[in-house]
Structure formats: structure tokens, C-alpha cells
Protein backbone atom coordinates (compact mmCIF):
# COMPACT_ATOMS: atom_id res chain seq x y z
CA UNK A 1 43.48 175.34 271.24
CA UNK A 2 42.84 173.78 268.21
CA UNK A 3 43.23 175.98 264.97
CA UNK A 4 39.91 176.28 264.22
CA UNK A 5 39.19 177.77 267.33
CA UNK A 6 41.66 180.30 266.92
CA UNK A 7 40.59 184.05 267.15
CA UNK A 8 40.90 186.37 263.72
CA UNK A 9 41.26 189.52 264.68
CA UNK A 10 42.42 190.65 268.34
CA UNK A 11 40.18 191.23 270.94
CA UNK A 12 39.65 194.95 272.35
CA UNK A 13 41.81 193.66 275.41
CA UNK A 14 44.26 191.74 273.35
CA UNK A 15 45.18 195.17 271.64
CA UNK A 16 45.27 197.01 274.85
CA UNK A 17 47.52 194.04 275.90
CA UNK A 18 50.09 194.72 272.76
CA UNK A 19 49.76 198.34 273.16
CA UNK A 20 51.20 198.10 276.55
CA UNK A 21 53.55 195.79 275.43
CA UNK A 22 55.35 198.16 273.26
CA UNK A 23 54.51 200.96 275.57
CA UNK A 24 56.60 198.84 278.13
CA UNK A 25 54.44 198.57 280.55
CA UNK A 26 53.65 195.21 280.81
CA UNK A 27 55.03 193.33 283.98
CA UNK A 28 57.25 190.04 283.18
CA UNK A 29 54.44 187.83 283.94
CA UNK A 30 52.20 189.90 281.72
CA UNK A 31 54.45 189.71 279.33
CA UNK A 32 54.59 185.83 279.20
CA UNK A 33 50.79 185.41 279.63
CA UNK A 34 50.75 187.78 276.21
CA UNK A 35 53.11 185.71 274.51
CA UNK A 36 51.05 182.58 275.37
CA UNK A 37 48.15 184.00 273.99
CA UNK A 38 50.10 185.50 270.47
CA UNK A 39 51.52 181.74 270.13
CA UNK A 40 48.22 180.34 269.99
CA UNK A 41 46.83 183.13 267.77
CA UNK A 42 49.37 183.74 264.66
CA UNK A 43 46.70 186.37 263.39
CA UNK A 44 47.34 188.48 266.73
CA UNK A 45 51.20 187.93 266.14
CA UNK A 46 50.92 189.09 262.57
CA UNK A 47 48.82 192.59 264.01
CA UNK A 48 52.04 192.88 266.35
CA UNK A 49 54.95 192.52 263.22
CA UNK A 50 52.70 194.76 261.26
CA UNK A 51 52.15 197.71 264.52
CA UNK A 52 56.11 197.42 264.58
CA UNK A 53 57.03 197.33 261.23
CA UNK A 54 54.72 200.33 260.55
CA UNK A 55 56.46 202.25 263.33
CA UNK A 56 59.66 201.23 262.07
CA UNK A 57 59.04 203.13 258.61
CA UNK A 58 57.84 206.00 260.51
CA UNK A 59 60.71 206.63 262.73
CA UNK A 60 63.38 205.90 259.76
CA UNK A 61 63.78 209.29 258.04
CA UNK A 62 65.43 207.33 254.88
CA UNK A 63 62.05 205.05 254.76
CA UNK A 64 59.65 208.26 254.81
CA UNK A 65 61.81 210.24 251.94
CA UNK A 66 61.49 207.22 249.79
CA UNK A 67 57.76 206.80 250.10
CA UNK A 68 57.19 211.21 249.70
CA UNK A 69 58.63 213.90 248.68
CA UNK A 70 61.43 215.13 250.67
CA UNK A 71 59.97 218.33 251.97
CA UNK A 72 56.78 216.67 253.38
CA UNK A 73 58.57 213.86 254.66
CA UNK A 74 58.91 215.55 257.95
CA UNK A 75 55.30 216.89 258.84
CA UNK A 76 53.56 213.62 257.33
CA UNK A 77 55.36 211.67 259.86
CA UNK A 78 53.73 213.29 262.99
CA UNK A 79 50.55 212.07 260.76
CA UNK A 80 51.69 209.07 260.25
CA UNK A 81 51.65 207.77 263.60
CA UNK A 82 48.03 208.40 264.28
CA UNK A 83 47.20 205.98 261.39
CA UNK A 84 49.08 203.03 262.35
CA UNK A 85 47.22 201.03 264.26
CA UNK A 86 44.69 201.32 261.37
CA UNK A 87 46.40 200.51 258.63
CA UNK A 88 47.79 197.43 260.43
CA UNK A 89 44.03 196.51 261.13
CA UNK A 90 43.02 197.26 257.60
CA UNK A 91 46.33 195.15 256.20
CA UNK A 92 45.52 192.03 258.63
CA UNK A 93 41.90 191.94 257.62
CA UNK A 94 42.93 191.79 254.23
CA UNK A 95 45.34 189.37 254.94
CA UNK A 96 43.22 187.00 256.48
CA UNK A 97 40.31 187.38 254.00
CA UNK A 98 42.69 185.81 252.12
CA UNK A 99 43.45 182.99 254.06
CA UNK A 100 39.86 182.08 254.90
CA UNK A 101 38.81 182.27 251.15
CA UNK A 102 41.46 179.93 249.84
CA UNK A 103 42.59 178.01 253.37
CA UNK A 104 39.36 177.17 255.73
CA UNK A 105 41.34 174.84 257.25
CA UNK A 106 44.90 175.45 258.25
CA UNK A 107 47.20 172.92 259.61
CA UNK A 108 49.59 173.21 262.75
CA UNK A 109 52.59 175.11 262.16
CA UNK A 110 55.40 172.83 260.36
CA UNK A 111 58.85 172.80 261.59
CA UNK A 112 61.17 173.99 260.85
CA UNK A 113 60.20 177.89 260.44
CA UNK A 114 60.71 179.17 257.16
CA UNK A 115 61.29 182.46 258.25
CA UNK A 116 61.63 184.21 262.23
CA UNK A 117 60.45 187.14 262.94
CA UNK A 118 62.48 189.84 264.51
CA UNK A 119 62.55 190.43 268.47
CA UNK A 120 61.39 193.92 268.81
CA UNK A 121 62.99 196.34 271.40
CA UNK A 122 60.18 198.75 271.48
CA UNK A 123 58.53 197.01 274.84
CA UNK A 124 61.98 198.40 276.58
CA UNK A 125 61.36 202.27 276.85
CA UNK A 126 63.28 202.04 280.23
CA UNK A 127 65.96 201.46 277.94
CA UNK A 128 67.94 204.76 276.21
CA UNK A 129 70.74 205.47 274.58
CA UNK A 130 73.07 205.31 271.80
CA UNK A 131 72.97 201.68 271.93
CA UNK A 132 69.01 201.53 271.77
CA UNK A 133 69.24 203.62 268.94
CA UNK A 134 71.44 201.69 267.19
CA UNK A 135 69.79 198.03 267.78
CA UNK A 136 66.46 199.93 266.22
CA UNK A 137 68.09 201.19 263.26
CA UNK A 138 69.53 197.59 263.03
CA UNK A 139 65.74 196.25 262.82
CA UNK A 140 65.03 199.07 260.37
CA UNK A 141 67.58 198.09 258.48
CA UNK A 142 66.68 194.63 258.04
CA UNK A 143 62.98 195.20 257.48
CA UNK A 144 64.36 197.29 254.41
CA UNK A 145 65.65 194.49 253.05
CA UNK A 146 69.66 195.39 253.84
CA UNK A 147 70.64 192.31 255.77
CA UNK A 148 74.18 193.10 255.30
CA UNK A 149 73.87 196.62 256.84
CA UNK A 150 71.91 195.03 259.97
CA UNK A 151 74.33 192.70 260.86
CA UNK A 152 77.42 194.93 260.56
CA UNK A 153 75.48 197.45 262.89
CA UNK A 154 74.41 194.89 265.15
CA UNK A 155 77.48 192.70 265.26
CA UNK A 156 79.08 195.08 268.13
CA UNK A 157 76.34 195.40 270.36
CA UNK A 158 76.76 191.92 270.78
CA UNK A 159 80.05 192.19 272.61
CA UNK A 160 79.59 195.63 274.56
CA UNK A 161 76.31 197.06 274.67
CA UNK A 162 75.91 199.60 277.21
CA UNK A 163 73.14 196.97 279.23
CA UNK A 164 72.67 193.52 279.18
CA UNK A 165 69.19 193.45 278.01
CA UNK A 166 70.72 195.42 274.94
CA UNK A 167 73.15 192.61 274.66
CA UNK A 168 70.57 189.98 274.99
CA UNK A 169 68.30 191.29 272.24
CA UNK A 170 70.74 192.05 269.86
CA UNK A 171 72.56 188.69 270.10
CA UNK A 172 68.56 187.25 269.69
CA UNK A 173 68.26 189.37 266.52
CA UNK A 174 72.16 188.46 265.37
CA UNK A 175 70.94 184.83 265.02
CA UNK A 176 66.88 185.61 263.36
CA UNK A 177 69.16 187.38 260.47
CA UNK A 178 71.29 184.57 260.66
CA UNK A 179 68.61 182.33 260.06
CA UNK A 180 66.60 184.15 257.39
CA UNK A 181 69.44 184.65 255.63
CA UNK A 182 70.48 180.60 255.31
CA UNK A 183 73.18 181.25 258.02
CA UNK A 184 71.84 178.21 260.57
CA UNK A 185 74.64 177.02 262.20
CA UNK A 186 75.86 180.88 262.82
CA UNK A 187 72.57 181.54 264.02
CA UNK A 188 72.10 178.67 266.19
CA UNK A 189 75.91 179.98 268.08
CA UNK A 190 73.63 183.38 268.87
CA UNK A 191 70.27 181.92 269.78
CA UNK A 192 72.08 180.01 272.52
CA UNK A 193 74.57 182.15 273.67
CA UNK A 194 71.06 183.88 274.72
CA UNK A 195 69.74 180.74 276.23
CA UNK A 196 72.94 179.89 278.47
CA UNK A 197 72.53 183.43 279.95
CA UNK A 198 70.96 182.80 283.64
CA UNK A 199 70.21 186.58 283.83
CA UNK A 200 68.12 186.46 281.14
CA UNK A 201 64.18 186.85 281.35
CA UNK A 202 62.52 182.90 281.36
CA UNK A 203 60.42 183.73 278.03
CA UNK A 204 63.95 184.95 276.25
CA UNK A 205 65.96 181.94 276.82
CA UNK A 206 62.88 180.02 276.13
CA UNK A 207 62.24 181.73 272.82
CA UNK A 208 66.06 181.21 271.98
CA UNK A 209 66.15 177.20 272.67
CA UNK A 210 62.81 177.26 270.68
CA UNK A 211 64.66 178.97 267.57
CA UNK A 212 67.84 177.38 268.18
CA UNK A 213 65.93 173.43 267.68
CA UNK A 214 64.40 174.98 264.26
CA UNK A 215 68.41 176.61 263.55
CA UNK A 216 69.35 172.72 263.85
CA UNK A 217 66.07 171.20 262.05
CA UNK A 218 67.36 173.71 259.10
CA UNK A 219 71.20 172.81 258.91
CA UNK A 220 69.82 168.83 259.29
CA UNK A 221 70.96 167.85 262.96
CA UNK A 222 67.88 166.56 263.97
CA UNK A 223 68.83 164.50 266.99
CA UNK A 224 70.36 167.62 268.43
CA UNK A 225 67.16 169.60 267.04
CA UNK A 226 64.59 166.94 268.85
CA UNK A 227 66.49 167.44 272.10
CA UNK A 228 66.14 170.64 272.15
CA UNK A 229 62.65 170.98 271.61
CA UNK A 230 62.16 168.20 274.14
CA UNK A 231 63.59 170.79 276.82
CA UNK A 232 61.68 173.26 275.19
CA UNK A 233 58.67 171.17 276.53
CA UNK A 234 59.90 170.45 279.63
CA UNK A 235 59.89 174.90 280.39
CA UNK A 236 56.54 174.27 280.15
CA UNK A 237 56.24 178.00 278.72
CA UNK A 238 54.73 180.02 275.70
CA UNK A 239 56.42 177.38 272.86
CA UNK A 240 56.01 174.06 275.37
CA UNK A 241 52.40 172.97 273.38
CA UNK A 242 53.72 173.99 269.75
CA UNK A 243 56.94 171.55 271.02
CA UNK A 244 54.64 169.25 272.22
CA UNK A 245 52.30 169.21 268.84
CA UNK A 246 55.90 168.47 267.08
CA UNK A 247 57.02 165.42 269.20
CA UNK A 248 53.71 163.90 268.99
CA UNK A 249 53.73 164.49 265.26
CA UNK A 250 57.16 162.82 265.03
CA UNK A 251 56.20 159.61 267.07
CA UNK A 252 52.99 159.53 264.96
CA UNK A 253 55.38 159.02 261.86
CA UNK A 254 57.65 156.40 263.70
């Protein structure tokens, strides 16, 4: 899909798609097929990041006291919720009024990533527990802008969380800090220590080789960077045509 034939805004079953997705109630398969879709649609990942960073603020006490008074803080947050999915709709348009105004025609995505976006847990409600808890407030942490904080708090589930999916997405968050925070080479130990897991889901590892090649582009290994994405091709999953677009691009400039 070309960029120009990229969809805006998310289709009524796209939504329904993400709303299950966070609900948890998308099947493995379903959930690849999504991420497919998302990866050839930024727009419909940035309505995702926005639904979850919304959330985030509205489950983080801390977050709600410092946008309203204290003693409404509680009762505007059962209101909150409902308005969501709005707001993110209202903040994407925006967004992308933008972007068509002053950008008509975007270019691929350039490698390396300038920024990742986090891996958020809230598809997992099978999933309870002290340790849940504490890999969200980890996420809320860092969306707040205390990187430090998020790291220390994520650091042990890393070792010993109380499931290895909890392990697996908190050792795929360890290294997107990592990265955003000029940390490659740490990061790029994290990403895959998630990719050599066998028990892992097939879209996980995937999405950890794919971030561990742009950890590598970053700290200037690229021979180690361009094999990577080369098996990231050869999954022939969600990131194999972005992978593709790259190796192309690099033999066109050879």
C-alpha cells in the first residue's frame, strides 16, 4: 500500500478491531492481522497511542489531581472514561489536518525510528496482579515524562514477574525507554532477550528484531542492523514490507 492510499481516520471496523484489542479479546491471529493493518496505516496507530495514553491519565490518580482540583478528581474520572474515545478522535483529526495542509505527500517511514512507542499491556485483561499493576504504572510513568521512575519500577519485573507474558512485555518496554532515552546498545540487550524467547507470541519477537535493527541503525552498527532487518523480512510478518521498503531503498543508493 502505497502512502497515498493510506486510510485517515479508522474505519468503523478498524475501531471495533482496537477496541477489542485492548478489551483482550482478540485471538493471536486477530491480533497479527490488526497489527498488519496499523503498520500500513500510522494514522490508525496514532488513534491507538492516543486511546491508551488517554486511559493511562485516567487510571493514574497523580495525573487526574494535577489536571483538577483534588476533590473532583475522583468523580470526574468515572466521566472521563466515557469521553475518551472522542477526544482521541477529535485530537487525531486535528492532527492530521495538519499533516495534509502542510505534507500532501509523505514519504516512507525513514530508519532508524526517532522515537518507539510503548507496548501496551492493556490487550492482556487475563492478566492480574501486583505485577500487572506495576508494569502499568511503569507506562504511566513514562508517558509523564519520568523515565527514571519507569525504569527503576520496571527493571524487576524483568527478572521475576509473576508470568512470562509479564516478563516479556516489560523486558519489550525496558528496551523502548532504553531507546528513547539514547540508551541503544542497552536497549538492543532487552529487545532481543525478547526475540530469543521461543515461548514468545510470533508478532512479539518479530516486533523486538524489528526494534532491535533500528537499536543498532542508532548506535551505528549497520551491518549487524541490515541483518537483522533482512530476517525481519524473511518472518514475512506485520514489519516484513516496511523491512523490505528499507533494503530496496539501501540497494537503490548502492
Amino acid at each position: 500500500m502505497t502512502p497515498s492510499n493510506r486510510h485517515i481516520n479508522p474505519t468503523p471496523e478498524i475501531k471495533k478491531q482496537i477496541e477489542d484489542f485492548r478489551n483482550g479479546t482478540l485471538s493471536e491471529q486477530e491480533t497479527d492481522a490488526l497489527w498488519a493493518q496499523l503498520l500500513e496505516n500510522p494514522a490508525w496507530q496514532d488513534y491507538l497511542h492516543t486511546l491508551n495514553a488517554l486511559e493511562a491519565i485516567a487510571d493514574d490518580p497523580a495525573a487526574m489531581e494535577a489536571i483538577m482540583p483534588e476533590e473532583s478528581a475522583t468523580t470526574s474520572r468515572q466521566y472521563w472514561k466515557a469521553y475518551v474515545a472522542a477526544a482521541a478522535v477529535l485530537i487525531i483529526g486535528s492532527m492530521l489536518g495538519l499533516i495534509l495542509l502542510f505534507s500532501p505527500q509523505q514519504p516512507e517511514q525513514t530508519l532508524p525510528h526517532a522515537k518507539l512507542e510503548m507496548h501496551n499491556l492493556r490487550s492482556a485483561q487475563s492478566l492480574s496482579g501486583d505485577d500487572q499493576n506495576h508494569l502499568q504504572a511503569a507506562i504511566s510513568l513514562y508517558i509523564s515524562g519520568d523515565y527514571s521512575q519507569a525504569l527503576e519500577k520496571i527493571e524487576p519485573l524483568t527478572e521475576s514477574a509473576e508470568s512470562d507474558q509479564i516478563r516479556r512485555d516489560a523486558l519489550l518496554n525496558q528496551g523502548i525507554i532504553l531507546y528513547n532515552t539514547g540508551e541503544f546498545e542497552k536497549a538492543y540487550v532487552s529487545f532481543n532477550r525478547v526475540y530469543s524467547d521461543d515461548q514468545a507470541t510470533d508478532l512479539l519477537r518479530e516486533k523486538a528484531l524489528w526494534f532491535a535493527a533500528n537499536a543498532k541503525l542508532q548506535s551505528g552498527d549497520t551491518d549487524r542492523a541490515e541483518k537483522l532487518i533482512r530476517e525481519v523480512k524473511e518472518l514475512d510478518g506485520a514489519y516484513s514490507r516496511v523491512a523490505n521498503d528499507f533494503l530496496q531503498l539501501k540497494s537503490g543508493r548502492n
